[in-house]
N, C-alpha and C. Protein backbone atom coordinates (compact mmCIF):
# COMPACT_ATOMS: atom_id res chain seq x y z
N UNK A 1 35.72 -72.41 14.12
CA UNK A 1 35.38 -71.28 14.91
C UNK A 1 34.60 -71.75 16.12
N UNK A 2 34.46 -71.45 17.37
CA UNK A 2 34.03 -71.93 18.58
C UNK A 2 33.21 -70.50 18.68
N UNK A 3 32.34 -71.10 19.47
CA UNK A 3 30.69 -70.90 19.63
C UNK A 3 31.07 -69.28 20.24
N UNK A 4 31.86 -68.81 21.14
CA UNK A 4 31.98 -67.98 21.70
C UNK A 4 32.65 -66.66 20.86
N UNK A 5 33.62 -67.32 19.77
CA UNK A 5 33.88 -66.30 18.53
C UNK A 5 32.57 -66.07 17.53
N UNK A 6 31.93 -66.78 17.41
CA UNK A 6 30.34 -66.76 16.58
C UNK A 6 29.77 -65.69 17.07
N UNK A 7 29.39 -65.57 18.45
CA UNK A 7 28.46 -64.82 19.45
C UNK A 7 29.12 -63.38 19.48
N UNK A 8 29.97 -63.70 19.62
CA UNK A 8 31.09 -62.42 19.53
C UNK A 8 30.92 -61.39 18.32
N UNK A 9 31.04 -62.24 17.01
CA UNK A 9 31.04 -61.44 15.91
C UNK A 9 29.46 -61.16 15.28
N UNK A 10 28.37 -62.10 16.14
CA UNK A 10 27.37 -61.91 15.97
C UNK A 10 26.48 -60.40 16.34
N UNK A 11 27.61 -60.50 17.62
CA UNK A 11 26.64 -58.85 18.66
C UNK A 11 27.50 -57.63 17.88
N UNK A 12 28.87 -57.97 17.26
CA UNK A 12 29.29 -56.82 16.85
C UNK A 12 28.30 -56.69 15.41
N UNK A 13 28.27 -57.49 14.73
CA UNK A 13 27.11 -57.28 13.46
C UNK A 13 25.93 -56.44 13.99
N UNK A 14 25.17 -57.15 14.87
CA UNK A 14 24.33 -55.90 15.57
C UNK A 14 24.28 -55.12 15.85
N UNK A 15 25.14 -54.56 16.40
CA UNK A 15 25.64 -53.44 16.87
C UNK A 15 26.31 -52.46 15.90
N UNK A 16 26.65 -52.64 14.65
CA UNK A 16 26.78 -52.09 13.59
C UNK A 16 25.85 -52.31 12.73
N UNK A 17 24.65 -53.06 12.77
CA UNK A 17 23.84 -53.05 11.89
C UNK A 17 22.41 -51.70 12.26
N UNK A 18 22.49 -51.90 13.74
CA UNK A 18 21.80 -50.83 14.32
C UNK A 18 22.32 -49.24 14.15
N UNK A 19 23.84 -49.19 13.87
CA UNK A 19 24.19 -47.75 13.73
C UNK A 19 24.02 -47.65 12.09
N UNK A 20 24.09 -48.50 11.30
CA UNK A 20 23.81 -48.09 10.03
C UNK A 20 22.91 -48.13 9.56
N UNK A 21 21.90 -48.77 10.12
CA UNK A 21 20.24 -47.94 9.70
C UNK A 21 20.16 -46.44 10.41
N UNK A 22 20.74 -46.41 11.76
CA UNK A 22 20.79 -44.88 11.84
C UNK A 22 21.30 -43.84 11.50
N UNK A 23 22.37 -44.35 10.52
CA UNK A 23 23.15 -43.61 9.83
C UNK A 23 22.58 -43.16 8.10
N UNK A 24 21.36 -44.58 7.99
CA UNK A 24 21.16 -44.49 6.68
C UNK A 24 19.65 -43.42 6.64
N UNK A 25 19.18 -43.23 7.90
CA UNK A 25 17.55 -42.81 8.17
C UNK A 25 18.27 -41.31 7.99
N UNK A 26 19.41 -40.74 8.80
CA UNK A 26 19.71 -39.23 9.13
C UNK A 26 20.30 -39.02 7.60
N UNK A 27 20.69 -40.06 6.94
CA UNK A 27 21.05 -39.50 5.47
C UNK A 27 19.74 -38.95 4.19
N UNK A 28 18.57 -40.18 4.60
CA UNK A 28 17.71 -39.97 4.02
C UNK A 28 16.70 -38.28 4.61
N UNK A 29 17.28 -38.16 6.24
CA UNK A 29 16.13 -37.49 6.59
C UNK A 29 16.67 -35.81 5.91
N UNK A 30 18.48 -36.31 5.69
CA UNK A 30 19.20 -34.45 5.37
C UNK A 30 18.99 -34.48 3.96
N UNK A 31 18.81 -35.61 3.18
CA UNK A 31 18.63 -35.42 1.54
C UNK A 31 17.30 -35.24 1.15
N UNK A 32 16.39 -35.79 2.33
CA UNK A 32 14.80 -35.22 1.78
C UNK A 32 14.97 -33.33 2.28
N UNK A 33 15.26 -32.93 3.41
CA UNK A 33 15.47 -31.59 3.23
C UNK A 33 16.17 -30.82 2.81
N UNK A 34 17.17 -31.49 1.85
CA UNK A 34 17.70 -30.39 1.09
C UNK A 34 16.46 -30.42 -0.10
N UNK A 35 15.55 -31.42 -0.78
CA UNK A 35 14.86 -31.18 -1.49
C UNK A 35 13.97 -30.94 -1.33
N UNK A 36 13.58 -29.93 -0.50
CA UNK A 36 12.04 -29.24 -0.05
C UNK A 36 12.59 -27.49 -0.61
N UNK A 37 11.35 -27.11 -1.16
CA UNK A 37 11.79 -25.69 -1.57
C UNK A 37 10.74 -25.41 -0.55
N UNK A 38 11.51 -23.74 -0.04
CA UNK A 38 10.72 -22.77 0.78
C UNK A 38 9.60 -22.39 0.51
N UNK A 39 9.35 -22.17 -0.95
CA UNK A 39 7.56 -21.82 -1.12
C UNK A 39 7.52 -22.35 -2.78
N UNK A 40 6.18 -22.19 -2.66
CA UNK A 40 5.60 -22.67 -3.81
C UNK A 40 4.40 -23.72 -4.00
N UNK A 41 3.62 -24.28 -4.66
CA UNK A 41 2.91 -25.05 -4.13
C UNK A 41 3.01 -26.48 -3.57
N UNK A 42 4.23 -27.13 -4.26
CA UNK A 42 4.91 -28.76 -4.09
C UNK A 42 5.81 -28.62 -3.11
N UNK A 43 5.44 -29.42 -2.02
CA UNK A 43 6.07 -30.04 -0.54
C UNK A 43 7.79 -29.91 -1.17
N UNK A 44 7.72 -30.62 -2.38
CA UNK A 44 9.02 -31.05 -2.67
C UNK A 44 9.68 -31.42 -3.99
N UNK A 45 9.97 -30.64 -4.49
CA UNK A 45 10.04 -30.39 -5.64
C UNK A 45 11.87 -30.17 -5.59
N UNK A 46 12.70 -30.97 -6.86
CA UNK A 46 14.07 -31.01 -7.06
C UNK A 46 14.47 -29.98 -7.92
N UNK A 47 13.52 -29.53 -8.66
CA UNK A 47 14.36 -28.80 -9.75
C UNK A 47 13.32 -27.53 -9.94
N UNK A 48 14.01 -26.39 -9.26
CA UNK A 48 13.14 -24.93 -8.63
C UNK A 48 13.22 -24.19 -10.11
N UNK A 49 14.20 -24.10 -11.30
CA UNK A 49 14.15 -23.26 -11.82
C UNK A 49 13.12 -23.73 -13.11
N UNK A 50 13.02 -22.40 -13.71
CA UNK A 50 11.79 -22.44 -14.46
C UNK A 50 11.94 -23.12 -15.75
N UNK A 51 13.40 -23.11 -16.22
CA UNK A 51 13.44 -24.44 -17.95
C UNK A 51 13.46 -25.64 -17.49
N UNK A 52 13.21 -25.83 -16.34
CA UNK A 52 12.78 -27.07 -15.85
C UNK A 52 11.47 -27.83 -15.96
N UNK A 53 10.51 -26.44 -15.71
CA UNK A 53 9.05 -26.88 -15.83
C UNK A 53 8.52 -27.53 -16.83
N UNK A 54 7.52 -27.89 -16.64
CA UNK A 54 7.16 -28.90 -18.14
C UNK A 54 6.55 -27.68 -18.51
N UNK A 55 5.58 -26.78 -17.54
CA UNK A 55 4.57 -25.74 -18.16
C UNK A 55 5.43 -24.63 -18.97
N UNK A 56 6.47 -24.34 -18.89
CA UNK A 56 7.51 -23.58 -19.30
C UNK A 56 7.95 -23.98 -20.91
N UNK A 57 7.74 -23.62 -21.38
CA UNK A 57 7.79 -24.07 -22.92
C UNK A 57 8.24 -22.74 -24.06
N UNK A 58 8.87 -22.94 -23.92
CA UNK A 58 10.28 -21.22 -24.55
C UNK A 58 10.00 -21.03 -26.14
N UNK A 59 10.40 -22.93 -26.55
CA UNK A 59 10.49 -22.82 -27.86
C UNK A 59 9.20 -23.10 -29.04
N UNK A 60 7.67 -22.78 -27.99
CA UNK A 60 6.13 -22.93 -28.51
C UNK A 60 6.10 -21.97 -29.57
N UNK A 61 5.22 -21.73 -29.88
CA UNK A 61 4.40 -20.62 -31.11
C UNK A 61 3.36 -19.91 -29.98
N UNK A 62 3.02 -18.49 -29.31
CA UNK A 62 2.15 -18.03 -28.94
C UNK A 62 0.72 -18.97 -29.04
N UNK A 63 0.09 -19.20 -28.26
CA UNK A 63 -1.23 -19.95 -28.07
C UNK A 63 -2.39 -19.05 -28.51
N UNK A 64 -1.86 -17.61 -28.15
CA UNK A 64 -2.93 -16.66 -28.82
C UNK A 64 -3.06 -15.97 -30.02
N UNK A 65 -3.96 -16.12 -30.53
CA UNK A 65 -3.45 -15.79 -32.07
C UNK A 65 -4.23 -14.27 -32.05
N UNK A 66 -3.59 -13.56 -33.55
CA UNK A 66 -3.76 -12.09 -33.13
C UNK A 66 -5.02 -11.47 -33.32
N UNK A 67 -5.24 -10.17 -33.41
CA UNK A 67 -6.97 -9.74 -33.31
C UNK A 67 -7.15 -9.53 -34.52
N UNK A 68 -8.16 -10.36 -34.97
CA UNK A 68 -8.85 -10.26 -36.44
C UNK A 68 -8.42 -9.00 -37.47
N UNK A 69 -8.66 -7.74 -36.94
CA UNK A 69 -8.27 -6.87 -37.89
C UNK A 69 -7.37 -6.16 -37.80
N UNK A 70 -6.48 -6.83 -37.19
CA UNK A 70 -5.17 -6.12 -37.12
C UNK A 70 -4.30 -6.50 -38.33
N UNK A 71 -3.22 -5.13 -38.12
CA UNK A 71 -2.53 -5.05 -39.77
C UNK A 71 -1.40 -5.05 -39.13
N UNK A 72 -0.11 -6.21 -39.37
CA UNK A 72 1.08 -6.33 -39.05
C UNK A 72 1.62 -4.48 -39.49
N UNK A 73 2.61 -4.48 -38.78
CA UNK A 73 3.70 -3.18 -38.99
C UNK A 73 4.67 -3.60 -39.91
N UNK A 74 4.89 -3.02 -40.79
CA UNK A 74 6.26 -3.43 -41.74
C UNK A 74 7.39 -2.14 -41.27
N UNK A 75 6.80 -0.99 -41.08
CA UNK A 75 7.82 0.14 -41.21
C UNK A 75 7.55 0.99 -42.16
N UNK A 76 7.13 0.52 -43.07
CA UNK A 76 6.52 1.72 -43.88
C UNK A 76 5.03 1.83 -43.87
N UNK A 77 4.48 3.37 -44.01
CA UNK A 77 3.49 3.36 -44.00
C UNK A 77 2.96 5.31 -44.76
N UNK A 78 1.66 4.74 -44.94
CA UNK A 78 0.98 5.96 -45.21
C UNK A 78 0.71 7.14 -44.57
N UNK A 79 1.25 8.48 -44.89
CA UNK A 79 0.77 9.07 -43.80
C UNK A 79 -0.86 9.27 -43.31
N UNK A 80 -1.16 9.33 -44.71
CA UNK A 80 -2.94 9.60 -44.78
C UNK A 80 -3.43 8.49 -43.73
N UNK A 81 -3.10 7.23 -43.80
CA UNK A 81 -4.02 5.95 -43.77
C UNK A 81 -3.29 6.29 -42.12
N UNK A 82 -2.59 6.69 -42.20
CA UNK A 82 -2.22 6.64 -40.47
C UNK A 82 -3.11 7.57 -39.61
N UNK A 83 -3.23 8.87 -40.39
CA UNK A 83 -4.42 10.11 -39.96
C UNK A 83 -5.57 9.35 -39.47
N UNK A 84 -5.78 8.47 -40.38
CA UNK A 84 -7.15 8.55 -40.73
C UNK A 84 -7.71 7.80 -39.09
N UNK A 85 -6.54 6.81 -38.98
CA UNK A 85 -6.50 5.89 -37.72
C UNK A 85 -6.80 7.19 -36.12
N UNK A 86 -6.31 8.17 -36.33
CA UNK A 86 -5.97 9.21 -35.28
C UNK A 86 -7.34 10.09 -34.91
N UNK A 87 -7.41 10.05 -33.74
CA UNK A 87 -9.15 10.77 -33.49
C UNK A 87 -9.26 12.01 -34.05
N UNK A 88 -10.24 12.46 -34.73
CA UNK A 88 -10.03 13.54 -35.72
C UNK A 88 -10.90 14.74 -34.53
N UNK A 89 -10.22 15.54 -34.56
CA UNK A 89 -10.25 17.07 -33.62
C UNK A 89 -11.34 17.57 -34.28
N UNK A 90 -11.52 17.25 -36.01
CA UNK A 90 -12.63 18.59 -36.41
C UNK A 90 -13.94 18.00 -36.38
N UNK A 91 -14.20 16.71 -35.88
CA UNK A 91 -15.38 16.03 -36.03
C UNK A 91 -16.17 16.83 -34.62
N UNK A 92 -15.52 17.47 -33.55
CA UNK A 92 -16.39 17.96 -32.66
C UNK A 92 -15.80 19.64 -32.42
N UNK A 93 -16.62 20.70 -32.08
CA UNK A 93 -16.18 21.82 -32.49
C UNK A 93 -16.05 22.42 -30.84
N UNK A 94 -14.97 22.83 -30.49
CA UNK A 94 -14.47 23.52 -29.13
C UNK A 94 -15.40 24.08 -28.39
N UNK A 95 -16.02 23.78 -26.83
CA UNK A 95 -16.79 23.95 -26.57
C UNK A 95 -16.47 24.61 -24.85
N UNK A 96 -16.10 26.13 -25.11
CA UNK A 96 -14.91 26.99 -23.96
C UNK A 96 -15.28 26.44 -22.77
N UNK A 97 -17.12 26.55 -22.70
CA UNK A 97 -17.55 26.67 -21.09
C UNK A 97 -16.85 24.71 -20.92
N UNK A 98 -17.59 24.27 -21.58
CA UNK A 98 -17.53 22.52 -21.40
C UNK A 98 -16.16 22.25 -20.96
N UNK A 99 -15.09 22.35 -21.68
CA UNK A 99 -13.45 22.43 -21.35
C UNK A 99 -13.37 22.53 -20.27
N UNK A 100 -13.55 24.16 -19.90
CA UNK A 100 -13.63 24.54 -18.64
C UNK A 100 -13.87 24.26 -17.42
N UNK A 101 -14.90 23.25 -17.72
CA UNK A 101 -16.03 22.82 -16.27
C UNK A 101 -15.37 21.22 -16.43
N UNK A 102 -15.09 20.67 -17.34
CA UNK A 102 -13.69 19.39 -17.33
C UNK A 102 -12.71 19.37 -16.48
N UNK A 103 -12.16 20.99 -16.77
CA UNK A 103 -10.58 20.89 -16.41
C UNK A 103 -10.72 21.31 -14.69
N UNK A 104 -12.15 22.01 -14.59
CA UNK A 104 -11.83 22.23 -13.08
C UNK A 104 -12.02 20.96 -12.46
N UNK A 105 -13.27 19.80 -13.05
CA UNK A 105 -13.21 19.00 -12.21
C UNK A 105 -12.13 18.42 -12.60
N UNK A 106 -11.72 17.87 -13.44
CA UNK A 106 -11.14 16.22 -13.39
C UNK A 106 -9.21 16.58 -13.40
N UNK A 107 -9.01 18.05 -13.41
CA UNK A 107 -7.35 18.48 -13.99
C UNK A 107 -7.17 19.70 -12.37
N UNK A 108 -7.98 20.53 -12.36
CA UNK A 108 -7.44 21.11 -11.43
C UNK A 108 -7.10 20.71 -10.01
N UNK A 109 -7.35 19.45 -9.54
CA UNK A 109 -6.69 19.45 -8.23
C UNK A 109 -5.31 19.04 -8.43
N UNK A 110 -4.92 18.87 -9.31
CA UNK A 110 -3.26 18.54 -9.23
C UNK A 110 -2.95 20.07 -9.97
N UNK A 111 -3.60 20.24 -11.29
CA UNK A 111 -2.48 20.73 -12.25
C UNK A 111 -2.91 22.48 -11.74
N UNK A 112 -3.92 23.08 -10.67
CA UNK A 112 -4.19 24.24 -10.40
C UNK A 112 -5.26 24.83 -11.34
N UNK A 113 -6.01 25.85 -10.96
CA UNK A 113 -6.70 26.62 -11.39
C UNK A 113 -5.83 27.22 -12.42
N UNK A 114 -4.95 27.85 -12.62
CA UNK A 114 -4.24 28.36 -13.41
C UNK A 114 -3.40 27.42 -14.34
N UNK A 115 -3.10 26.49 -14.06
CA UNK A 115 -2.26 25.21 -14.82
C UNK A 115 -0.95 25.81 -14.41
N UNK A 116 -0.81 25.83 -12.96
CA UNK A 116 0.99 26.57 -12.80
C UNK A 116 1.59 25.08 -12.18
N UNK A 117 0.45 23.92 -11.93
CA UNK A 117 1.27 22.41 -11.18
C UNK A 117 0.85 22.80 -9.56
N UNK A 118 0.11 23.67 -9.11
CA UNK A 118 0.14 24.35 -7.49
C UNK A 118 -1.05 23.81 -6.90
N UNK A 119 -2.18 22.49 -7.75
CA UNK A 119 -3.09 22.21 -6.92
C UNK A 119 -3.20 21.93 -5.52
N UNK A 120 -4.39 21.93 -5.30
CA UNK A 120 -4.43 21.08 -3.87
C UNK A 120 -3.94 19.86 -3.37
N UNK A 121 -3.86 19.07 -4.70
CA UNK A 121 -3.10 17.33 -4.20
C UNK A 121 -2.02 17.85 -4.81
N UNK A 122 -1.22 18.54 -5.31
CA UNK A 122 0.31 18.41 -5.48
C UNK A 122 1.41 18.64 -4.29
N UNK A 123 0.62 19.06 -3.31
CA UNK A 123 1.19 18.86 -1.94
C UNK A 123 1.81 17.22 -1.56
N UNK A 124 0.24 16.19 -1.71
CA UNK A 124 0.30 14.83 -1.32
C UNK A 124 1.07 14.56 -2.54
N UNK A 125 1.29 14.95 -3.50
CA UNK A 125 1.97 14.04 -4.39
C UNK A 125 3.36 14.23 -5.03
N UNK A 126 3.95 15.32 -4.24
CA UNK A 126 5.42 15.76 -4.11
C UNK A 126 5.89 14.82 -2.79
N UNK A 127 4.70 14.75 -2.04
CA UNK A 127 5.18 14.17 0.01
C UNK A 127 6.04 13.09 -0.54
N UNK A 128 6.89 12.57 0.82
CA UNK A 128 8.14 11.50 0.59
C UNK A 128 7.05 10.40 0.95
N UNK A 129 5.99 10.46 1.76
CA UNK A 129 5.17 9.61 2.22
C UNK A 129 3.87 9.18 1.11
N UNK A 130 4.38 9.63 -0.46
CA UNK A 130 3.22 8.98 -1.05
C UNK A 130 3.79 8.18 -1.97
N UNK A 131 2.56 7.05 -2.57
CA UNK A 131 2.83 6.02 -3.28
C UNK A 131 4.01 6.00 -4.24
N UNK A 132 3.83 7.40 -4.86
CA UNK A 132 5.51 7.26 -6.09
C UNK A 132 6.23 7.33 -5.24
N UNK A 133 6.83 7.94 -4.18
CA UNK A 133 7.94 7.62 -3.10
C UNK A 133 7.99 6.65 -3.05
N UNK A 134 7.41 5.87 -2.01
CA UNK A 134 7.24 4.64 -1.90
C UNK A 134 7.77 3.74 -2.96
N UNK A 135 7.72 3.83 -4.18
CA UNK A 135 7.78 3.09 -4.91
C UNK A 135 9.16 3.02 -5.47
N UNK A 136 9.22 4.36 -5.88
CA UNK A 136 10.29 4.47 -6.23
C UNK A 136 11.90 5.49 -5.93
N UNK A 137 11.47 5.42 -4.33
CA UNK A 137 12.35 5.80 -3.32
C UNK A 137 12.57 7.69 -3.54
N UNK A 138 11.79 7.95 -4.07
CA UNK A 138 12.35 9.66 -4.37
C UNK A 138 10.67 10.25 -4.54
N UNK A 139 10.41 11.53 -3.76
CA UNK A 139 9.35 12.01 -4.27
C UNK A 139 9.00 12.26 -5.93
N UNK A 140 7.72 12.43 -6.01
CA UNK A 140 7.59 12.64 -7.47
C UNK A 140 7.93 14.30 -7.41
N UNK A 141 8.28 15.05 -8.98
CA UNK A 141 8.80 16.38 -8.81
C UNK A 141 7.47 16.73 -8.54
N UNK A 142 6.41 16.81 -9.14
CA UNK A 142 5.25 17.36 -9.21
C UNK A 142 4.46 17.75 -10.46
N UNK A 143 3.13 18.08 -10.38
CA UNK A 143 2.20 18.14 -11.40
C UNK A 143 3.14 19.16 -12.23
N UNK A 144 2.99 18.77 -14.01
CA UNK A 144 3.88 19.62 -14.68
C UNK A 144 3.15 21.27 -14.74
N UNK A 145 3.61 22.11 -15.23
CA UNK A 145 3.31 23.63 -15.21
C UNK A 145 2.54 23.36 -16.42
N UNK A 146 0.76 23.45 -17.00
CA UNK A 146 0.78 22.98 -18.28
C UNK A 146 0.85 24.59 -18.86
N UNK A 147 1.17 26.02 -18.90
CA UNK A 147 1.33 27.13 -19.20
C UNK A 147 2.95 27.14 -19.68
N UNK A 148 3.38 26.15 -19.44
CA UNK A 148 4.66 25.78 -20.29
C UNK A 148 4.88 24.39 -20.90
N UNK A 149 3.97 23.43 -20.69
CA UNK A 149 3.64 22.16 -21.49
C UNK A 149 2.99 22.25 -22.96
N UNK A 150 2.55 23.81 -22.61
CA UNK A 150 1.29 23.30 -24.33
C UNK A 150 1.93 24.31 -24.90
N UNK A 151 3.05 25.03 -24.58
CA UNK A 151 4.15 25.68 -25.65
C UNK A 151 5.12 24.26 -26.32
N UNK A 152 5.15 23.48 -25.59
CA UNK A 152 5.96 22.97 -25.92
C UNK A 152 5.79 20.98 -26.51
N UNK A 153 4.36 21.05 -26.45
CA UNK A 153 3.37 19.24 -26.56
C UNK A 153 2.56 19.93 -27.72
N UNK A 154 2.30 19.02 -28.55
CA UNK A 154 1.31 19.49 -29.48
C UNK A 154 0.24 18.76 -28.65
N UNK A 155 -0.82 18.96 -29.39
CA UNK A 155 -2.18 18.85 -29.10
C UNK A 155 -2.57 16.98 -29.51
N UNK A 156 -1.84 16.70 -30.12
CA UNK A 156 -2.13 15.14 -30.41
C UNK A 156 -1.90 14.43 -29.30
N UNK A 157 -0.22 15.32 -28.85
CA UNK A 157 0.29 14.22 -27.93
C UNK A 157 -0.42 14.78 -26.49
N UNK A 158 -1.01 15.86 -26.22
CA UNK A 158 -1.71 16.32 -25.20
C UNK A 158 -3.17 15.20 -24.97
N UNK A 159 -3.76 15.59 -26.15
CA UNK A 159 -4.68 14.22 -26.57
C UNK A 159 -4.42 12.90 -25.79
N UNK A 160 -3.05 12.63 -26.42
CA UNK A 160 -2.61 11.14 -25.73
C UNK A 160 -2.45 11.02 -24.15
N UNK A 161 -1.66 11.63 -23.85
CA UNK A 161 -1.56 11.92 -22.32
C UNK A 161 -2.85 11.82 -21.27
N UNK A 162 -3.51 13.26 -22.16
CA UNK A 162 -4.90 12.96 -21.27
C UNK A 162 -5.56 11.23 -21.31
N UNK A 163 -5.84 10.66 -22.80
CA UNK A 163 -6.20 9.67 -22.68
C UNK A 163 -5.99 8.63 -21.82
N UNK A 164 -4.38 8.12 -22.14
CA UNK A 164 -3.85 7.14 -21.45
C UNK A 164 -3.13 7.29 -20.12
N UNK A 165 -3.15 8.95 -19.60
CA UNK A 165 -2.10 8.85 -18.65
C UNK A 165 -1.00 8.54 -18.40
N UNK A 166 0.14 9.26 -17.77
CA UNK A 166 1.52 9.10 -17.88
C UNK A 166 2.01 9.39 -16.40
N UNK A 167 2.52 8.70 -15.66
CA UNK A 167 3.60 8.48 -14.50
C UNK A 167 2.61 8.91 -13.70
N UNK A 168 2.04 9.40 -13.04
CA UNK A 168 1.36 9.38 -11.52
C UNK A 168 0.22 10.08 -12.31
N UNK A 169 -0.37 10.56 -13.36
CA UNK A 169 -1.57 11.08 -13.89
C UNK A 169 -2.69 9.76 -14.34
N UNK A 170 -3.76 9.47 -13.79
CA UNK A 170 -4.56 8.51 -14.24
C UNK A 170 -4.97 8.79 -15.70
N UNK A 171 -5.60 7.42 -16.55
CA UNK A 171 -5.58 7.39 -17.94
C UNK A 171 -7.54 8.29 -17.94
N UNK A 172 -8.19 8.98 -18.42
CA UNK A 172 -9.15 9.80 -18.64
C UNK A 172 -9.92 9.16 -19.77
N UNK A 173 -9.16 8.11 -20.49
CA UNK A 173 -10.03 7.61 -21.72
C UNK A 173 -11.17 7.07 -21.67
N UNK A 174 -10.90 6.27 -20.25
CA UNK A 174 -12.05 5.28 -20.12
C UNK A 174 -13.58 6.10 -19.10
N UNK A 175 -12.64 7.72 -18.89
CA UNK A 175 -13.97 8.21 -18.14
C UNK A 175 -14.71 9.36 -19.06
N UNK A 176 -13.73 10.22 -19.88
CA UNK A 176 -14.48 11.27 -20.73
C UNK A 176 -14.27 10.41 -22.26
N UNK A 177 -15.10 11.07 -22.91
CA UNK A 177 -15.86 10.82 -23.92
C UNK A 177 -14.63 11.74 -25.16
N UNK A 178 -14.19 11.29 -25.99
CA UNK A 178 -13.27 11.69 -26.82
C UNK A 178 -13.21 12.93 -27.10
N UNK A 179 -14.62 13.81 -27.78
CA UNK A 179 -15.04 14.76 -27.55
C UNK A 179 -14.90 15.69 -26.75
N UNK A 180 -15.17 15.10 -24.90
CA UNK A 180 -14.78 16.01 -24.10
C UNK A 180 -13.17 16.24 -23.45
N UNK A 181 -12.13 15.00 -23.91
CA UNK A 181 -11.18 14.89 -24.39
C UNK A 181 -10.39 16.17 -24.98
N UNK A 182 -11.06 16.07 -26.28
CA UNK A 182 -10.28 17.59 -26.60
C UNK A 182 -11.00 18.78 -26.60
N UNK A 183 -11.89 18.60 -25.67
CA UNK A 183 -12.69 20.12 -25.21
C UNK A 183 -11.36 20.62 -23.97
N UNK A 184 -11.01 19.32 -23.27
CA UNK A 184 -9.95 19.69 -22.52
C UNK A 184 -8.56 20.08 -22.90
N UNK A 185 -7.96 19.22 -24.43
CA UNK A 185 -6.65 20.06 -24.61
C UNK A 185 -7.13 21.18 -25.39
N UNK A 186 -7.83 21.56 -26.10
CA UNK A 186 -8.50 22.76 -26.07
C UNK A 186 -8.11 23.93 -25.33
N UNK A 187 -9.13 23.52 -24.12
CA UNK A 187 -8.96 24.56 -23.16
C UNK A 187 -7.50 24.94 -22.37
N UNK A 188 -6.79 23.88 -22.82
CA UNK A 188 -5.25 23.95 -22.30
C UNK A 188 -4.78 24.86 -23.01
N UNK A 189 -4.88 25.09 -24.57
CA UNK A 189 -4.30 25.52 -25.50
C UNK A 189 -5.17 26.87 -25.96
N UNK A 190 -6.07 26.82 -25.12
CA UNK A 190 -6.95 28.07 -25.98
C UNK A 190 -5.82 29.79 -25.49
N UNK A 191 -5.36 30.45 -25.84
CA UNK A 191 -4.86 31.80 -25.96
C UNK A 191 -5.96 33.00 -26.03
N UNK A 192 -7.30 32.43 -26.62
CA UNK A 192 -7.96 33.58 -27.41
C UNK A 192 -8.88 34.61 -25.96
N UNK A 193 -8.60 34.18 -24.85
CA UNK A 193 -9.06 34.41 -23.26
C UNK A 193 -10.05 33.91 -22.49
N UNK A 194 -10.42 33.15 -23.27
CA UNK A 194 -11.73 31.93 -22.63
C UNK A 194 -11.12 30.34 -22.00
N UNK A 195 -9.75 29.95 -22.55
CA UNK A 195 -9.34 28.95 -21.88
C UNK A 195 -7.77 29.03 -20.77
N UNK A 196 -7.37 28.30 -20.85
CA UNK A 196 -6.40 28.62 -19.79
C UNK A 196 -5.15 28.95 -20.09
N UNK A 197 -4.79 29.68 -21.57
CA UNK A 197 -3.96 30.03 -21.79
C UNK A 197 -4.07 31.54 -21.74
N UNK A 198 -4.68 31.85 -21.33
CA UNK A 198 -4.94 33.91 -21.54
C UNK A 198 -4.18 34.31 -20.90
């Protein structure tokens, strides 16, 4: 081979050795961004879904173990021993005015002076512009009529309702006192002309 074929095949080596590091940098630079996820806390992370994670662990035993005196459910059960569990109504005795002065504060701005659903906030809480809209794309219908609820709810599950609250009604457990609780379905249910069934 003469010196001038050497030189020759020398600059073409160069000249292909220079395009294939640039060929090998734009490969590395499109395979590091395909492995960048859009959010999360790791720059770069390969494997986005969650049976991937190490923290993800499907086939564990709960880490929390259950509350001391709790009694598994089998399905059968006592009715008594179930009562007994249930806040008992006769331990506090109906108290018209008390009910009364409950339901105006903490029930009548939605559910009305009368319990017909016509309060003052059942305006804002029928609007297309409030939070249950919002949420869930349709106004709420509105506060129920309770002059046709407590014909038709017993008093346990009235109980419950008030307690825990249901769909746009806040839960009352954690502000009245059990007692004044059912001074209020009480007064929902009273007929005799002192509560809001007369």
């Amino acid at each position: 081979m003469s010196l001038r074929t050497t030189e020759i095949s020398r600059n073409v080596r160069s000249r292909f050795a220079g395009r294939r590091l640039i060929i090998a940098v734009a490969s590395f630079a499109l395979l590091a961004t395909a492995c960048v996820q859009e959010s999360g806390a790791y720059p770069i992370e390969t494997f986005t879904e969650m049976h991937y994670s190490q923290a993800y662990r499907s086939q564990e035993i709960p880490r929390l173990s259950g509350v001391e005196s709790a009694v598994a459910y089998n399905g059968e059960g006592n009715t008594q021993a179930v009562s007994n569990m249930l806040p008992s109504r006769e331990a506090h005795a109906y108290d018209a005015k008390s009910g009364a002065e409950l339901y105006r504060i903490n029930c009548s701005a939605c559910h009305g002076q009368a319990g017909l659903g016509d309060g003052p906030a059942a305006a804002h809480i029928t609007s297309p512009n409030s939070a249950w809209a919002t949420d869930n794309g349709s106004p709420y219908n509105g506060p129920p009529n309770l002059q046709v609820s407590r014909t038709r709810i017993n008093e346990d599950a009235m109980f419950g309702i008030i307690s825990n609250g249901i769909l746009v009604m806040p839960r009352f457990g954690p502000i009245l006192s059990e007692a004044e609780r059912w001074d209020v379905v009480r007064y929902i249910s009273d007929t005799s002309g002192t509560g809001l069934g007369q």
